[in-house]
N, C-alpha and C. Protein backbone atom coordinates (compact mmCIF):
# COMPACT_ATOMS: atom_id res chain seq x y z
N UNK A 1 -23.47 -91.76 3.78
CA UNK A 1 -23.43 -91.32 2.41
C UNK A 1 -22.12 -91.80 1.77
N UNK A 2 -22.39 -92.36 0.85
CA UNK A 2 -20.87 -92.86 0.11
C UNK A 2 -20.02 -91.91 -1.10
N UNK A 3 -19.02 -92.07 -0.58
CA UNK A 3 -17.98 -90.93 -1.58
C UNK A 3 -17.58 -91.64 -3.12
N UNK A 4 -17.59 -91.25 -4.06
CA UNK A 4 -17.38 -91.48 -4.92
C UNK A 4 -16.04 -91.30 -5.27
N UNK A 5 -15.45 -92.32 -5.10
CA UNK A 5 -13.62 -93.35 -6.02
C UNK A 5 -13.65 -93.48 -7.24
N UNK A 6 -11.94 -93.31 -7.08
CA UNK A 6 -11.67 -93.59 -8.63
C UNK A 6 -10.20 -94.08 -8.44
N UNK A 7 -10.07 -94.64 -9.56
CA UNK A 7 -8.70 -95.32 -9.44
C UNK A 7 -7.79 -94.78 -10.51
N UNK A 8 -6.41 -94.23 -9.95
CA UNK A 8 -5.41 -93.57 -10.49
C UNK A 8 -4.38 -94.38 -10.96
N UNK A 9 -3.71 -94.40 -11.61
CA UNK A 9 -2.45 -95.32 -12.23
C UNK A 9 -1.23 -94.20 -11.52
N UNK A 10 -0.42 -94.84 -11.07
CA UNK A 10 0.88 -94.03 -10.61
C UNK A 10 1.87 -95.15 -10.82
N UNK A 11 3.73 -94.37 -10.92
CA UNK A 11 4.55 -95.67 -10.78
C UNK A 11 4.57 -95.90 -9.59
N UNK A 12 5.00 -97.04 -9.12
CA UNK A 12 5.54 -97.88 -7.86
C UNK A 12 6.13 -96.67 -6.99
N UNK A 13 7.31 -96.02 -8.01
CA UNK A 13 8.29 -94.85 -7.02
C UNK A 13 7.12 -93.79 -6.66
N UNK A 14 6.62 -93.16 -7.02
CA UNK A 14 5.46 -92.60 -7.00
C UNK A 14 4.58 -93.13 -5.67
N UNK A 15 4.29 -94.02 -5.76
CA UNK A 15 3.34 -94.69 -4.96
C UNK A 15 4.31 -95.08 -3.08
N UNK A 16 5.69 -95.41 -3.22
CA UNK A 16 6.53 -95.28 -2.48
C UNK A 16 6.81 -94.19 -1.64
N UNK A 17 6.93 -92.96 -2.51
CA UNK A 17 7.48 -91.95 -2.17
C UNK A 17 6.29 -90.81 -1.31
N UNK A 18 4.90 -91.26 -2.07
CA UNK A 18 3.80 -91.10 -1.45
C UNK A 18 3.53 -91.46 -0.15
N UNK A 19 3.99 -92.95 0.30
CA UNK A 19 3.37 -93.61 1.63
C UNK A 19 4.56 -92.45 2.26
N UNK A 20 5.82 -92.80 2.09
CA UNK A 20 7.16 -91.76 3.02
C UNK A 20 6.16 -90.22 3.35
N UNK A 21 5.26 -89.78 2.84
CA UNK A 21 4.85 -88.62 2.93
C UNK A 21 4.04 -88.25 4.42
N UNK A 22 3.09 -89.51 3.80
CA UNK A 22 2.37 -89.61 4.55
C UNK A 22 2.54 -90.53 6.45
N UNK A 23 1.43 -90.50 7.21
CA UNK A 23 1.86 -91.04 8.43
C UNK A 23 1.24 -92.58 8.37
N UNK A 24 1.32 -93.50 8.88
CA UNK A 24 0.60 -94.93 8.95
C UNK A 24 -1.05 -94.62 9.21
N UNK A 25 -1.67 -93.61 9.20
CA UNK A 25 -2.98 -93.28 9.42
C UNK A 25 -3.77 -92.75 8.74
N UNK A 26 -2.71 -91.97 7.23
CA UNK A 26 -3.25 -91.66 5.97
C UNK A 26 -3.48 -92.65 5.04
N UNK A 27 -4.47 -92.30 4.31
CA UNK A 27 -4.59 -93.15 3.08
C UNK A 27 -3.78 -92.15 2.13
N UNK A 28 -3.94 -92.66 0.86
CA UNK A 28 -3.57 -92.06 -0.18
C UNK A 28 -4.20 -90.44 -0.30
N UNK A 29 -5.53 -90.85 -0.40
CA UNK A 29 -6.32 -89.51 -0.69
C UNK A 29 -5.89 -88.32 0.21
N UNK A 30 -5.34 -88.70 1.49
CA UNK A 30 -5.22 -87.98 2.42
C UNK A 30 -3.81 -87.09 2.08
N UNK A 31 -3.26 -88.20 2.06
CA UNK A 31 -1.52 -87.16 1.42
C UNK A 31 -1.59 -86.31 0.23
N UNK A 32 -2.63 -86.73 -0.59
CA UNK A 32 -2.63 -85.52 -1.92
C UNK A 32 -3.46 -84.49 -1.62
N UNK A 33 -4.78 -84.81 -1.09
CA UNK A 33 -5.14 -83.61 -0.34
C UNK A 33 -4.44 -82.39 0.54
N UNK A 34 -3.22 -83.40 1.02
CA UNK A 34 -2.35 -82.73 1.71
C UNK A 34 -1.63 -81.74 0.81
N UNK A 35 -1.21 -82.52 0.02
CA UNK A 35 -0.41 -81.82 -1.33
C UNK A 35 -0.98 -80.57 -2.14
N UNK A 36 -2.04 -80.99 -2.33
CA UNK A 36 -2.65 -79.84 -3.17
C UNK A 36 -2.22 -78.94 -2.14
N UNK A 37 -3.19 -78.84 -1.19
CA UNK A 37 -3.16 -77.85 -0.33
C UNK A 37 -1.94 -76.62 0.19
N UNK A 38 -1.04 -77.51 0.47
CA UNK A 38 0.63 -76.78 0.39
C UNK A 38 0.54 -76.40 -0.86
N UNK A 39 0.52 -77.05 -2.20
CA UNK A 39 0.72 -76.39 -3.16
C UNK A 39 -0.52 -75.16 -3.35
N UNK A 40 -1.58 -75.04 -3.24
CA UNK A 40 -2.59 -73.77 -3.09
C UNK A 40 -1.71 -72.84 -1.97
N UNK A 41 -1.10 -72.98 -0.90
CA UNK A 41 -0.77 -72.32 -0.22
C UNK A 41 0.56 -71.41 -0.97
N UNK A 42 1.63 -72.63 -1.42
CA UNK A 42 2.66 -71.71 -2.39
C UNK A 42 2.42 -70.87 -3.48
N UNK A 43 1.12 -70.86 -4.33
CA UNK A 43 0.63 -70.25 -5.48
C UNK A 43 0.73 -68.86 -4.44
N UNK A 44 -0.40 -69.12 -3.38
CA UNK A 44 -0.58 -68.00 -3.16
C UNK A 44 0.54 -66.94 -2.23
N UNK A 45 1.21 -67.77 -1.75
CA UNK A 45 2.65 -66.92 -1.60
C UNK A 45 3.40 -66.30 -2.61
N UNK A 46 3.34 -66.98 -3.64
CA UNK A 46 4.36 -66.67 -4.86
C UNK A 46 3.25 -65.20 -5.11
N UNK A 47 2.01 -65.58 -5.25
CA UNK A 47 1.22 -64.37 -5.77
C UNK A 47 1.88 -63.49 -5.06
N UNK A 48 1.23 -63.59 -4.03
CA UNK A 48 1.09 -62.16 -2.92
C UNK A 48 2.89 -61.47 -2.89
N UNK A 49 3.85 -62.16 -3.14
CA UNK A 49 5.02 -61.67 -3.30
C UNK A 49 5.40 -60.43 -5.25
N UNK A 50 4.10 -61.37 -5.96
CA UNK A 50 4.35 -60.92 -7.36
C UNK A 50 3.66 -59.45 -6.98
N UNK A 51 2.12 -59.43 -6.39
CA UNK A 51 1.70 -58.16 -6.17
C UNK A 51 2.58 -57.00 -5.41
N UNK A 52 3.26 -57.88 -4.20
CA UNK A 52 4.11 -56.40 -3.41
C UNK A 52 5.44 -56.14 -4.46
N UNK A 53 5.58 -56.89 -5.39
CA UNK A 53 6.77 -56.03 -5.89
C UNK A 53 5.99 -55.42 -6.65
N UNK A 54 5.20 -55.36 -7.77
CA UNK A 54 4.57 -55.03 -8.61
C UNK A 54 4.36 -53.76 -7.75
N UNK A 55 3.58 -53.25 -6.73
CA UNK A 55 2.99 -52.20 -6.19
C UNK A 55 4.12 -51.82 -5.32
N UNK A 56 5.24 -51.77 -4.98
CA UNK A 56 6.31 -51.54 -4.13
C UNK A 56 6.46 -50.56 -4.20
N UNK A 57 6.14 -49.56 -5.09
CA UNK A 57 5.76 -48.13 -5.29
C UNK A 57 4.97 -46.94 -4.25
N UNK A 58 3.36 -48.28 -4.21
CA UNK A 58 2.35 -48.10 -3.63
C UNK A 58 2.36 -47.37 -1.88
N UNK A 59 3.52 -48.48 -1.65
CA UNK A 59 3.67 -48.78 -0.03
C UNK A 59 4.60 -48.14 0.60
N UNK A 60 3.98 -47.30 1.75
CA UNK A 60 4.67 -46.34 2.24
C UNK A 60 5.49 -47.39 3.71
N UNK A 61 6.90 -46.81 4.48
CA UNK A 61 7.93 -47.41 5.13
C UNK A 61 7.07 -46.88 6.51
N UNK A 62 6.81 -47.71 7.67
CA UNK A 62 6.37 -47.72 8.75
C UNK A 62 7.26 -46.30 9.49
N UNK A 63 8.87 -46.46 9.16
CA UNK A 63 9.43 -45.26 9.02
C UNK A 63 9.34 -44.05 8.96
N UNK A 64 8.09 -44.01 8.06
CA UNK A 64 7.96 -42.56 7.14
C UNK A 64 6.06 -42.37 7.89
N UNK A 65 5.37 -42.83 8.71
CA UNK A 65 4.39 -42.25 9.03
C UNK A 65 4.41 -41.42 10.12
């Protein structure tokens, strides 16, 4: 089954700084996939840090049971 490409314009540094990312066995697609992914992972750290302060109220001290 064939995947459907597309071609991105990036600068050179961009495109440089990309291969450094990646290992001699990635393609391109592979390192941004990579990327997103860490970045989905930091959203959701940053979240889950916005909720425990937000509710810091909520949460009782292992201490106190």
């Amino acid at each position: 089954m064939s995947v459907a490409t597309t071609t991105i314009q990036i600068k050179v540094q961009t495109r440089d700084e990309l291969s450094e990312i990646g290992s001699m066995a990635d393609d391109y697609n592979s390192v941004i996939e990579r990327l997103i992914i860490e970045h989905n992972r930091n959203r959701l750290v940053d979240h889950s840090k916005k909720v425990v302060e937000e509710r810091k109220k909520d949460f009782v001290s292992l201490d106190d049971l």
